[in-house]
Protein backbone atom coordinates (compact mmCIF):
# COMPACT_ATOMS: atom_id res chain seq x y z
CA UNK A 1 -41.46 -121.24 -19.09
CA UNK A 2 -38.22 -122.58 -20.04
CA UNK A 3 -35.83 -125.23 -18.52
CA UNK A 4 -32.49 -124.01 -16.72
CA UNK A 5 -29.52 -126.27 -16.52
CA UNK A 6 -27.52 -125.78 -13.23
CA UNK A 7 -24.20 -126.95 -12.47
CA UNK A 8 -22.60 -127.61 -8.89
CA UNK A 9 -19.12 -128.59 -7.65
CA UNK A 10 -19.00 -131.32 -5.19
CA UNK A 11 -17.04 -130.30 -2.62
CA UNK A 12 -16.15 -133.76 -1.27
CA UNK A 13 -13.88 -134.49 -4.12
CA UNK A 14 -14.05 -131.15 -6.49
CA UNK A 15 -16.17 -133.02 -9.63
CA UNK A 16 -18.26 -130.73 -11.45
CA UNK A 17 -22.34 -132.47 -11.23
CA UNK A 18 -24.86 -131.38 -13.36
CA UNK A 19 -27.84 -130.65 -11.33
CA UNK A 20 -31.19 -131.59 -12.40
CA UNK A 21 -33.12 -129.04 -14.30
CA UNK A 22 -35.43 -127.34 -12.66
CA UNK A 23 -38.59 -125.55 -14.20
CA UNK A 24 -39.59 -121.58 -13.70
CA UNK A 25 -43.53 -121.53 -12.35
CA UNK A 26 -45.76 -118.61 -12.95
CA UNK A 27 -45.40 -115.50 -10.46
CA UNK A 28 -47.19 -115.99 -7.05
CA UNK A 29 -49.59 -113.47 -5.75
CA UNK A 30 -48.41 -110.47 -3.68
CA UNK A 31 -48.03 -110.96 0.10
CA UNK A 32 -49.69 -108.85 2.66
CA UNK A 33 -47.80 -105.99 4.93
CA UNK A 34 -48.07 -104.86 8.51
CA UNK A 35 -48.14 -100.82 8.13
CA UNK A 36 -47.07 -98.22 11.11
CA UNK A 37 -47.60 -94.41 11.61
CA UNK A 38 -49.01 -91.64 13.74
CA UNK A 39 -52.99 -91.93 14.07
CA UNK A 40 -55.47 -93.71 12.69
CA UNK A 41 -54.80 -95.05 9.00
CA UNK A 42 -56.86 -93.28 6.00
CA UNK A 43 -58.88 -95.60 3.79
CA UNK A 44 -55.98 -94.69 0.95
CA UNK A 45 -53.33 -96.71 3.42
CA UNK A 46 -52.86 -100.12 2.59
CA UNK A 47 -54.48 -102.88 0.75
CA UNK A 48 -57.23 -105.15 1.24
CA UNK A 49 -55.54 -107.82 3.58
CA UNK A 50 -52.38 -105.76 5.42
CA UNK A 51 -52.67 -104.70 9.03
CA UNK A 52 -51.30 -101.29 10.07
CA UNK A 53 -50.39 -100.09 13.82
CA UNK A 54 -51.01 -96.57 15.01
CA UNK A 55 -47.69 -95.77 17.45
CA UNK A 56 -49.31 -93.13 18.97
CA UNK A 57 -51.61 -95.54 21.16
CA UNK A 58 -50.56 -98.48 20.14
CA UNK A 59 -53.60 -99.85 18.50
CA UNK A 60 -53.37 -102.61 15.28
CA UNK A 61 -56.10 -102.13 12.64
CA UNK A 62 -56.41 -105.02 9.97
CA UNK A 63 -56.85 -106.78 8.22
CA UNK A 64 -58.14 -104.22 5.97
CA UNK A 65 -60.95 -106.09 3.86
CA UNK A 66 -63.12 -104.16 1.34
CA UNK A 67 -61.02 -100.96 1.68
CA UNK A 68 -61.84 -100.38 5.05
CA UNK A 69 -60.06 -101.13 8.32
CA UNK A 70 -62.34 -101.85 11.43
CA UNK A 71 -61.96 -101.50 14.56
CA UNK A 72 -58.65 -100.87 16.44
CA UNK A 73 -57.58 -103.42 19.08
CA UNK A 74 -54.92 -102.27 21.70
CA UNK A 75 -51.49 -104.07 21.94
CA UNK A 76 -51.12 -103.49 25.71
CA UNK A 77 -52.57 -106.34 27.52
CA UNK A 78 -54.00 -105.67 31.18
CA UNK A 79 -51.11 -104.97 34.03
CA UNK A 80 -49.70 -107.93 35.62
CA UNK A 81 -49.22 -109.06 38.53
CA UNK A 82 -46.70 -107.29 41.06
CA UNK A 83 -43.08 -108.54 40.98
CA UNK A 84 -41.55 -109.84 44.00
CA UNK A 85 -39.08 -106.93 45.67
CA UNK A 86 -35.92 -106.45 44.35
CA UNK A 87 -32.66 -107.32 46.84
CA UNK A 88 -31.54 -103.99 48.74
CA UNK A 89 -29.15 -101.45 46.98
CA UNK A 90 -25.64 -100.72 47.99
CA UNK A 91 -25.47 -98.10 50.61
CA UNK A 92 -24.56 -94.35 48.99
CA UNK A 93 -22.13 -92.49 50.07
CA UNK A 94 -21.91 -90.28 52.98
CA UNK A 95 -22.25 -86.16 53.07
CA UNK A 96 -18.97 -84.36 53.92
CA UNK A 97 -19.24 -80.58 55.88
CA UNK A 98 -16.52 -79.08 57.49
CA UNK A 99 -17.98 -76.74 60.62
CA UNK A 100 -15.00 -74.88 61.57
CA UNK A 101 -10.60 -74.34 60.54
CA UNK A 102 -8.57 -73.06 63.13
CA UNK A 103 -5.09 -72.21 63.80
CA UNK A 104 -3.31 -73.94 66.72
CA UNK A 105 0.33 -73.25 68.23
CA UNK A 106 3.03 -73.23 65.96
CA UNK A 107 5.17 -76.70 65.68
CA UNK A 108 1.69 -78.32 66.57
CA UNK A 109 0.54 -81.39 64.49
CA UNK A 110 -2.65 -80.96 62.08
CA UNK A 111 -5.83 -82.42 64.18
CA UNK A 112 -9.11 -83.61 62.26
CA UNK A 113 -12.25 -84.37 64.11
CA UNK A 114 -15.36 -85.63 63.03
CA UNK A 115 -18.21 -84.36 65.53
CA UNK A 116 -20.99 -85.57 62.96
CA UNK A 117 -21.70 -89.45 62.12
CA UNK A 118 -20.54 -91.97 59.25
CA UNK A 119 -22.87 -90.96 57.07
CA UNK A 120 -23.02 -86.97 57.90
CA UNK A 121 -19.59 -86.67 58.60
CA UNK A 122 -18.81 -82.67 59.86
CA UNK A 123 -14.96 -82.08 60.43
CA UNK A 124 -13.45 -79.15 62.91
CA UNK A 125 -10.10 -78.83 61.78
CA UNK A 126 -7.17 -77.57 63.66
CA UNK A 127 -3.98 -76.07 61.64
CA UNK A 128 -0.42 -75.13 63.30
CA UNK A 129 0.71 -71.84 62.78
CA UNK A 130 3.37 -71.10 60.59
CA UNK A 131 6.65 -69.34 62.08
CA UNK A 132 6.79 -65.78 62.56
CA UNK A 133 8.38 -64.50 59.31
CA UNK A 134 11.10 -61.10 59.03
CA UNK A 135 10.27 -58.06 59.52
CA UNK A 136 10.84 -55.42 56.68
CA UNK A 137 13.77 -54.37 58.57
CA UNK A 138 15.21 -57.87 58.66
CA UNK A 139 14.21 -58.23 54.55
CA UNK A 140 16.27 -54.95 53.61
CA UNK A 141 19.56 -56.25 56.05
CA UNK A 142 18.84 -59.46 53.94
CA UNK A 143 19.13 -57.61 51.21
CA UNK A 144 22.14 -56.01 51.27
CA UNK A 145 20.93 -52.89 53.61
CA UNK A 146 24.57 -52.31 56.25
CA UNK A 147 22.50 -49.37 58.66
CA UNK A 148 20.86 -49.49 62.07
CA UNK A 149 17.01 -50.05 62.43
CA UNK A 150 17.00 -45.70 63.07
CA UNK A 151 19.16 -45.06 59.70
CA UNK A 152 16.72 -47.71 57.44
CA UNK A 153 13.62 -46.05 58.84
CA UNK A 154 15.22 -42.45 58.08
CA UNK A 155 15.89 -43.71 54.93
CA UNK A 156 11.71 -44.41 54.30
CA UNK A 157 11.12 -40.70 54.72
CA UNK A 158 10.80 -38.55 51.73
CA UNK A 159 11.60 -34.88 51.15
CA UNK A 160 8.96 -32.56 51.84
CA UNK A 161 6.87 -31.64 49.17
CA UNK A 162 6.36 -28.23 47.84
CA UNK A 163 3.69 -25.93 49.36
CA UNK A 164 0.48 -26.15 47.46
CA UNK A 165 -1.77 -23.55 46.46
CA UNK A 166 -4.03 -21.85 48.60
CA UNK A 167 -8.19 -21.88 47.80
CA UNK A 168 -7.86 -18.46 46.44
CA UNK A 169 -4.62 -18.89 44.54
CA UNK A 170 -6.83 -22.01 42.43
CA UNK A 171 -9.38 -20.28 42.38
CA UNK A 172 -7.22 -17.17 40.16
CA UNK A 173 -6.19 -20.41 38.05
CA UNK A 174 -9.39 -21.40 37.16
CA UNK A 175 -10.03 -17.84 35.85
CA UNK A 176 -11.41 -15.92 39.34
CA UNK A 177 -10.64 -11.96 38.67
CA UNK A 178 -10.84 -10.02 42.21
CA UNK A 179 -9.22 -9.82 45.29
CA UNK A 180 -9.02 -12.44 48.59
CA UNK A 181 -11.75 -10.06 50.29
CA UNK A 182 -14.25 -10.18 46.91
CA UNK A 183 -13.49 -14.04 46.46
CA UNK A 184 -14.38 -14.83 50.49
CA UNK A 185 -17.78 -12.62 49.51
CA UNK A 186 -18.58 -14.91 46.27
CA UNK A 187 -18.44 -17.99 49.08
CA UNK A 188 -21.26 -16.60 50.84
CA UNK A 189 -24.56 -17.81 49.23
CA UNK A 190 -28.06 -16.30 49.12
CA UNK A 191 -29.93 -15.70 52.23
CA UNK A 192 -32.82 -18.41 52.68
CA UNK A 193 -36.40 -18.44 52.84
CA UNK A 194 -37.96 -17.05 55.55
CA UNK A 195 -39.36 -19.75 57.96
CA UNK A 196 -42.63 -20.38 59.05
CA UNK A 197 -44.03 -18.02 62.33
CA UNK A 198 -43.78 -19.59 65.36
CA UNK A 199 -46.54 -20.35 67.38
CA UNK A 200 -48.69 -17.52 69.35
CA UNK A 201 -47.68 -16.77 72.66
CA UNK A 202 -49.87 -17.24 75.86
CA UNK A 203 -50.43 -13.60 76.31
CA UNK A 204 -53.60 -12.62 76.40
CA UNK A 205 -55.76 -9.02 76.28
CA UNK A 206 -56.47 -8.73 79.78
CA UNK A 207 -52.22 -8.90 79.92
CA UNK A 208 -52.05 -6.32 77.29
CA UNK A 209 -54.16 -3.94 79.16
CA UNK A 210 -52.06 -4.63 82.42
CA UNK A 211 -48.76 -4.06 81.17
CA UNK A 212 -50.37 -0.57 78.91
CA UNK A 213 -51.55 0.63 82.49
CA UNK A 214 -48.07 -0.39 83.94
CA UNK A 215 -46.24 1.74 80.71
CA UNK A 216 -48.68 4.81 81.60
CA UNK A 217 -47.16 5.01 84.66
CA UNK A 218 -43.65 4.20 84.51
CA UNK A 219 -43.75 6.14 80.94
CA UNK A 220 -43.35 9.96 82.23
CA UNK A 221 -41.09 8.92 85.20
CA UNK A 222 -37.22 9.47 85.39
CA UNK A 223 -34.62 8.42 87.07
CA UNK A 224 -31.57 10.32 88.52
CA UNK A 225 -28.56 8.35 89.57
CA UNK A 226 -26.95 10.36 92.15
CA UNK A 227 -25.21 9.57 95.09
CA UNK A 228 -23.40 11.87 97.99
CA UNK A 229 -21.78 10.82 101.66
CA UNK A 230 -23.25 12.46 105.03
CA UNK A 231 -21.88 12.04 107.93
CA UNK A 232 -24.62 10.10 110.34
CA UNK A 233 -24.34 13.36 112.71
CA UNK A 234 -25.64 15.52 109.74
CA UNK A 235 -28.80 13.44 109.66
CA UNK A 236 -31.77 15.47 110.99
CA UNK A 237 -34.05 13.40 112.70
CA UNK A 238 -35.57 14.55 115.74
CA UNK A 239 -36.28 11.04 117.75
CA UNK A 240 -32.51 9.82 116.70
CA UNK A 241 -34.21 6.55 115.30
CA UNK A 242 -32.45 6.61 112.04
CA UNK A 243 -28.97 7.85 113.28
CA UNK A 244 -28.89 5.08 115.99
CA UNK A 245 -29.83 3.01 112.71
CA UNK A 246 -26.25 3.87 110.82
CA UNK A 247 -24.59 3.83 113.64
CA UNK A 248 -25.60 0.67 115.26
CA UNK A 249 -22.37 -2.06 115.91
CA UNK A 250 -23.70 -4.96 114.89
CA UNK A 251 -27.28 -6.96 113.39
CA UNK A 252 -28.55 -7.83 116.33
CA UNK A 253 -28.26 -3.47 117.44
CA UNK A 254 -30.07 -2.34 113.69
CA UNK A 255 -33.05 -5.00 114.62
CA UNK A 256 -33.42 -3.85 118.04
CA UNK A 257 -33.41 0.13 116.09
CA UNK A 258 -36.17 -1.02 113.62
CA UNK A 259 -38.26 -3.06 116.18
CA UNK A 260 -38.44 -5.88 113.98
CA UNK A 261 -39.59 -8.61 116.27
CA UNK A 262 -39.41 -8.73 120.04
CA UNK A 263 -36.74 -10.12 121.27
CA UNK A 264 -34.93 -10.71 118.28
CA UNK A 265 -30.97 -12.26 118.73
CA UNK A 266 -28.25 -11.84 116.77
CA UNK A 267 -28.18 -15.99 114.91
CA UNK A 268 -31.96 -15.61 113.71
CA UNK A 269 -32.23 -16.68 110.29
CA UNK A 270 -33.82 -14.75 107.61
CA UNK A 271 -36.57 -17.05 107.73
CA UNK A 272 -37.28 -16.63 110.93
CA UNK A 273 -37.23 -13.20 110.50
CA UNK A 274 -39.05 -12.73 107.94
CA UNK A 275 -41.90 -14.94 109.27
CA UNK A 276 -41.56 -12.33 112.45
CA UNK A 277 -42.16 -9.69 110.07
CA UNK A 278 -44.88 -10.59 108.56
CA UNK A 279 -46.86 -11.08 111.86
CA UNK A 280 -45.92 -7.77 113.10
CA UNK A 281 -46.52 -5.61 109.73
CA UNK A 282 -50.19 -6.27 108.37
CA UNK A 283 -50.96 -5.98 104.77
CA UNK A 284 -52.53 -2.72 103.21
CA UNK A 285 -56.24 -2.96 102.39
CA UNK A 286 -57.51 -3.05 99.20
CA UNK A 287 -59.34 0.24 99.83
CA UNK A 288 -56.13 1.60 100.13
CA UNK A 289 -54.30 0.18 97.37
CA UNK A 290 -56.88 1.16 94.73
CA UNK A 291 -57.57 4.74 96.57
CA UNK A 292 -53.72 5.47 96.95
CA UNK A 293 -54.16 6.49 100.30
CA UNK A 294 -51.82 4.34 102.46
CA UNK A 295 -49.27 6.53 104.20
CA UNK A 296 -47.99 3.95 107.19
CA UNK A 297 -45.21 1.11 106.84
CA UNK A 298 -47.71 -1.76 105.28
CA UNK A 299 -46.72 -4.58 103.08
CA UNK A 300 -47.91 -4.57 99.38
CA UNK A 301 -48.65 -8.20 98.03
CA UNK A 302 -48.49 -8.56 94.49
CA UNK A 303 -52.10 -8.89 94.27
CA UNK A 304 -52.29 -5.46 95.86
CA UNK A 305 -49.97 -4.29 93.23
CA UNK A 306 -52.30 -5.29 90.58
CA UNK A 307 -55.36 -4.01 91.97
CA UNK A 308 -53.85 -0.30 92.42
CA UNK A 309 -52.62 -0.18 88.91
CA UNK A 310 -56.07 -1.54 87.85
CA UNK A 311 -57.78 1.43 90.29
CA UNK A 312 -55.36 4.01 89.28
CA UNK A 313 -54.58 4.08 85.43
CA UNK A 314 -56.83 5.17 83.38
CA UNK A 315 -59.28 2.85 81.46
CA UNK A 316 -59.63 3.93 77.40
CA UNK A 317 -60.35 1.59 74.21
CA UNK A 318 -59.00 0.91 71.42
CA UNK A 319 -58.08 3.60 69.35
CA UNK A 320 -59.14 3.03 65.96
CA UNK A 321 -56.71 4.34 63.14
CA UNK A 322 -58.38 5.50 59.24
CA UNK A 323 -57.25 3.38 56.94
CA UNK A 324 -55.09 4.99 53.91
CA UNK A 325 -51.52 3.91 52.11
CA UNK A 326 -49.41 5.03 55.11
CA UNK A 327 -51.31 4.24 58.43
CA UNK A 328 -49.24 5.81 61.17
CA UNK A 329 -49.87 5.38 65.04
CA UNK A 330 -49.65 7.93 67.17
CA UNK A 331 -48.43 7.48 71.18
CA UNK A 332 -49.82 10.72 71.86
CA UNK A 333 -53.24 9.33 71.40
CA UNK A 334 -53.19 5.75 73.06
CA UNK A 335 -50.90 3.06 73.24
CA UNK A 336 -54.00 0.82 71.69
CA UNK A 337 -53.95 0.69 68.00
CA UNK A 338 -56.82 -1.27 65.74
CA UNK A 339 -57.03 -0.76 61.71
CA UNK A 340 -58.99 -2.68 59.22
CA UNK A 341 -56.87 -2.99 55.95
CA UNK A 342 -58.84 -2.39 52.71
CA UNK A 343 -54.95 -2.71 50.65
CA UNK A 344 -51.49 -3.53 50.82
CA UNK A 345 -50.19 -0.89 53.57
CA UNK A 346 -47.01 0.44 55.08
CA UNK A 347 -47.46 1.32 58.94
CA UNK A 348 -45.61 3.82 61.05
CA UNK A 349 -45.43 5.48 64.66
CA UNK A 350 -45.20 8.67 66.06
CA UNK A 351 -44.31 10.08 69.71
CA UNK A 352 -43.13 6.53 70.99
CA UNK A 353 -41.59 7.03 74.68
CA UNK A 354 -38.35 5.11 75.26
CA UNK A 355 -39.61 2.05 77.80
CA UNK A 356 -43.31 2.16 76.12
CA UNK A 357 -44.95 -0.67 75.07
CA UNK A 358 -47.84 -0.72 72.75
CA UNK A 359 -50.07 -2.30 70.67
CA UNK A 360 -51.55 -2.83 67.19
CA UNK A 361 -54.64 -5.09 65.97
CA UNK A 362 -54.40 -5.49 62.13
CA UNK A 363 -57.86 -6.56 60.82
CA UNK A 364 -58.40 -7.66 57.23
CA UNK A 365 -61.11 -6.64 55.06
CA UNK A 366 -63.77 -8.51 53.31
CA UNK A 367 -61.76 -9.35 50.97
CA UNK A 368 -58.24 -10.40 52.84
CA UNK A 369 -54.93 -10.85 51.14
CA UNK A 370 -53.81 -7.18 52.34
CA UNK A 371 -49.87 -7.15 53.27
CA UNK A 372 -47.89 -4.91 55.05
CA UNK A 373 -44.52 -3.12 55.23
CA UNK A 374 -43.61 -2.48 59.04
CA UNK A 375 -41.49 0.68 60.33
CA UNK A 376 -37.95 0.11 60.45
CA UNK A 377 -36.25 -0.78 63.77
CA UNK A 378 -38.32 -3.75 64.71
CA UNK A 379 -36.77 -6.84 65.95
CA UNK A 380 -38.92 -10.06 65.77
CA UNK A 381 -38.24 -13.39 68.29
CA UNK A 382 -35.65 -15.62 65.68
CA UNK A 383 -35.16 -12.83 64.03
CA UNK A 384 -38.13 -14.07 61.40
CA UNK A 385 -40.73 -11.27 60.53
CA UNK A 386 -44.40 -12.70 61.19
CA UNK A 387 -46.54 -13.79 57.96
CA UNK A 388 -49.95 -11.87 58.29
CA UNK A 389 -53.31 -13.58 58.30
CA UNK A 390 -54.75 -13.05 54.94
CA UNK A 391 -58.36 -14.58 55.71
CA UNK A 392 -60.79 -11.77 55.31
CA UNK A 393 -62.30 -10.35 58.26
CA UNK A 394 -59.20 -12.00 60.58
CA UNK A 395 -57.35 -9.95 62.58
CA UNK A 396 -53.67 -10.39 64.34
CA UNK A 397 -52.71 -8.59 67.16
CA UNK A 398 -49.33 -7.29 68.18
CA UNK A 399 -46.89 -5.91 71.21
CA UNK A 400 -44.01 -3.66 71.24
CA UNK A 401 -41.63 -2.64 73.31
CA UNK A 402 -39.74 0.59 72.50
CA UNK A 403 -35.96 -0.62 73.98
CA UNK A 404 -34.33 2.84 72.76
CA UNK A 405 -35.33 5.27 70.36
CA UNK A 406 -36.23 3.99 67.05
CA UNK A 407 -35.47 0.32 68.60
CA UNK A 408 -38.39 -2.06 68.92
CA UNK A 409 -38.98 -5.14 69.97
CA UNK A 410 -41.78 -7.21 68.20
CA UNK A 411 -44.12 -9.81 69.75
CA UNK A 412 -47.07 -12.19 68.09
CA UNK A 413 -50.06 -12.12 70.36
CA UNK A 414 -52.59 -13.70 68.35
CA UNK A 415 -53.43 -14.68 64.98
CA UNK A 416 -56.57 -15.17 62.96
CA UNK A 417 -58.98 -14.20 64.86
C-alpha cells in the first residue's frame, strides 16, 4: 500500500499544515447483518454469523452458524405489571332532543324549556304566531283591483264551457256504426253462469202425498162468483131463525139469534167468545171425519182435516213412465210420476189441470250422467234451473204446481237419493 499526503487549513489563523501521512491497511473482513421478513428464514437467507427476525411473530433466529439457523427466540418478553389508573377524562358532552314546537298567541315572546337534565337535555318549544296576512281580495285591491268584494269574485268566474259529447256521440267518433237503441244493446254483456242449486227443501213424501190427495179434490171443483140482493122477507125459513138473524139491531140481538153462549152481552170480547164457543160446540169424531158422515154444526180441527182427506182420497203409487227420447207424463193417469233414464231425455206433460200439483222422480241408470231438457213454462225458485244428479242409480224428486195453463211452478224435493 502506498503513502497519502494530506493537507489541512488551520482554521485558527488560515495556514495551510501538512498532515502526517497516513498508510492504507489491507481490507477488513465483512460485518454481519440483522435480516427481517415474513416467516421463518430458508437456509439460502443469510450468512453464517447474521441474525434475521420473522415480523410475523416476532421471533429472532441467529446467529446463523454452519448454514443453519436454530431455534427462534421470541422478542416479546412476559406482560408486566398493571399500570396505576389513569386521572379521570373530561366530561362529554350532553345529548340534545327537542319533544315538542308549538305555536303560542301572536305578539308572544319565543319560550324554551328544558324538561330533561344537563346531560339529556329535551326542549318543548313555544313559537308566537305570525299576524294574520291579506286575503286574496285584499292582494288584488293591493294590486291595483278598484271593484267591490261581489264585482272581484264575479270577475273569478269563467264562461261556461261548451256542451260535451254525449256517450253515444264518442262512441260514433271512435268508429261505432248503429243507432242509440243498437249502441245501449252492445252495453249489455253476456248472461252469466248459472249458479249452483240451492239446498233441498224440508218437504218430504208423506207431504207430497198430502197435498196430491188435497189436488184430487180441489182439482174437478169450480167456483162461481155470483152475487144477488133478497130482501130478508123473501127468505124462506119456516122457524124465522135466520130472518131474525139479518134483521137483528145490534151484536148483542145476532148472538142471542145464534145461541152462542148463554147469557152473552153486548162488550164480550172475541176471546171470550170464542172460548164460549168452543165449550158449547164439540168437535166432530174421527169416525166422522174419515166416513164423511157429519151432518150437524161440529167444529173441524185441522187434525180432523187431515185425517178425512187421508180417509177419503184415493190411495195409488207411483206411476212408472217407459223410458224413450221424449218421456211425457200424463195427468190423466196419476199425478205421481217415476222414470229411470237410460239417455239424455226431453220430458213433457199432458192433461195438466189448472191448480194441480204433481210430481216427478227422475232416477238414473247404472251408468248416470243422463241430462234432461224440461217442458217449457217452468219457473224455478231464483229463477236458476236445478243441476240433475248424475250418480248412477240416484234419483231426484220434483213438485209442480200448474199456476195457469202452460205455467208451472218448479220445486227441488230431494236430491241424490
Amino acid at each position: 500500500m502506498g503513502a497519502v499526503a494530506t493537507h489541512m487549513i488551520d482554521l485558527s489563523d488560515g495556514s495551510l499544515k501538512t498532515v502526517p501521512e497516513l498508510q492504507v491497511g489491507n481490507p477488513g473482513a465483512d460485518g454481519k447483518s440483522v435480516l427481517n421478513g415474513s416467516g421463518v428464514p430458508g437456509a439460502g437467507t443469510g450468512t453464517d454469523g447474521d441474525f434475521y427476525i420473522d415480523t410475523d411473530t416476532n421471533d429472532i433466529y441467529g446467529p446463523k452458524s454452519g448454514g443453519a439457523w436454530g431455534s427462534a427466540t421470541s422478542l416479546i418478553g412476559p406482560t408486566g405489571a398493571t399500570g396505576a389508573d389513569g386521572a379521570d377524562g373530561a366530561d362529554g358532552a350532553a345529548t340534545w332532543t327537542i319533544s315538542s314546537v308549538t305555536t303560542g298567541a301572536a305578539g308572544s315572546s319565543v319560550i324554551i324549556t328544558n324538561v330533561g337534565t344537563s346531560s339529556n337535555v329535551d326542549l318543548e318549544i313555544t313559537i308566537p304566531r305570525g299576524s294574520d296576512g291579506n286575503s286574496a281580495y285584499e292582494l288584488a285591491v293591493a294590486q291595483g283591483y278598484g271593484g267591490s268584494l261581489t264585482d272581484w269574485l264575479t270577475s273569478l268566474q269563467g264562461t261556461d264551457g261548451n256542451d260535451g259529447d254525449s256517450a253515444y256521440d264518442v262512441a260514433v267518433g271512435q268508429g261505432f256504426v248503429g243507432t242509440v237503441t243498437a249502441w245501449l244493446d252492445s252495453l249489455v254483456g253476456a248472461t252469466g253462469p248459472t249458479g249452483p242449486t240451492g239446498p233441498a227443501g224440508d218437504m218430504t213424501s208423506s207431504d207430497i202425498d198430502t197435498l196430491a190427495k188435497l189436488n184430487a179434490i180441489v182439482t174437478d171443483a169450480t167456483i162461481v162468483d155470483q152475487s144477488h140482493t133478497h130482501a130478508a122477507t123473501a127468505i124462506s125459513d119456516s122457524t124465522a131463525a135466520g130472518r131474525t138473524l139479518l134483521t137483528a139491531a145490534d151484536a148483542a140481538a145476532q148472538r142471542t139469534a145464534l145461541n152462542v153462549e148463554d147469557g152473552a152481552t153486548a162488550d164480550q170480547t172475541d176471546a171470550e167468545i170464542e172460548t164460549a164457543y168452543n165449550t158449547q160446540v164439540a168437535i166432530v169424531s174421527q169416525a166422522e171425519a174419515e166416513a164423511g158422515t157429519s151432518t150437524v154444526a161440529e167444529r173441524w180441527t185441522p187434525e180432523r182435516v187431515k185425517q178425512a182427506v187421508v180417509a177419503l182420497t184415493p190411495i195409488s203409487g207411483l206411476n212408472v213412465e217407459t223410458d224413450g227420447a221424449t218421456v211425457t207424463f200424463d195427468m190423466d193417469d196419476d199425478l205421481k210420476h217415476e222414470v229411470e233414464i237410460e239417455g239424455n231425455r226431453t220430458l213433457a206433460v199432458a192433461n195438466v189441470p189448472n191448480g194441480a200439483v204433481f210430481m216427478v222422480r227422475l232416477i238414473q241408470d247404472e251408468i248416470g250422467g243422463r241430462t234432461v231438457t224440461w217442458w217449457s213454462g217452468i219457473t224455478w225458485p231464483n229463477g236458476v234451473e236445478p243441476t240433475l244428479t248424475t250418480t248412477a242409480d240416484k234419483a231426484d224428486t220434483f213438485v209442480f204446481l200448474c199456476r195457469s195453463a202452460g205455467v208451472y211452478d218448479g220445486y227441488v224435493v230431494a236430491q241424490n237419493i
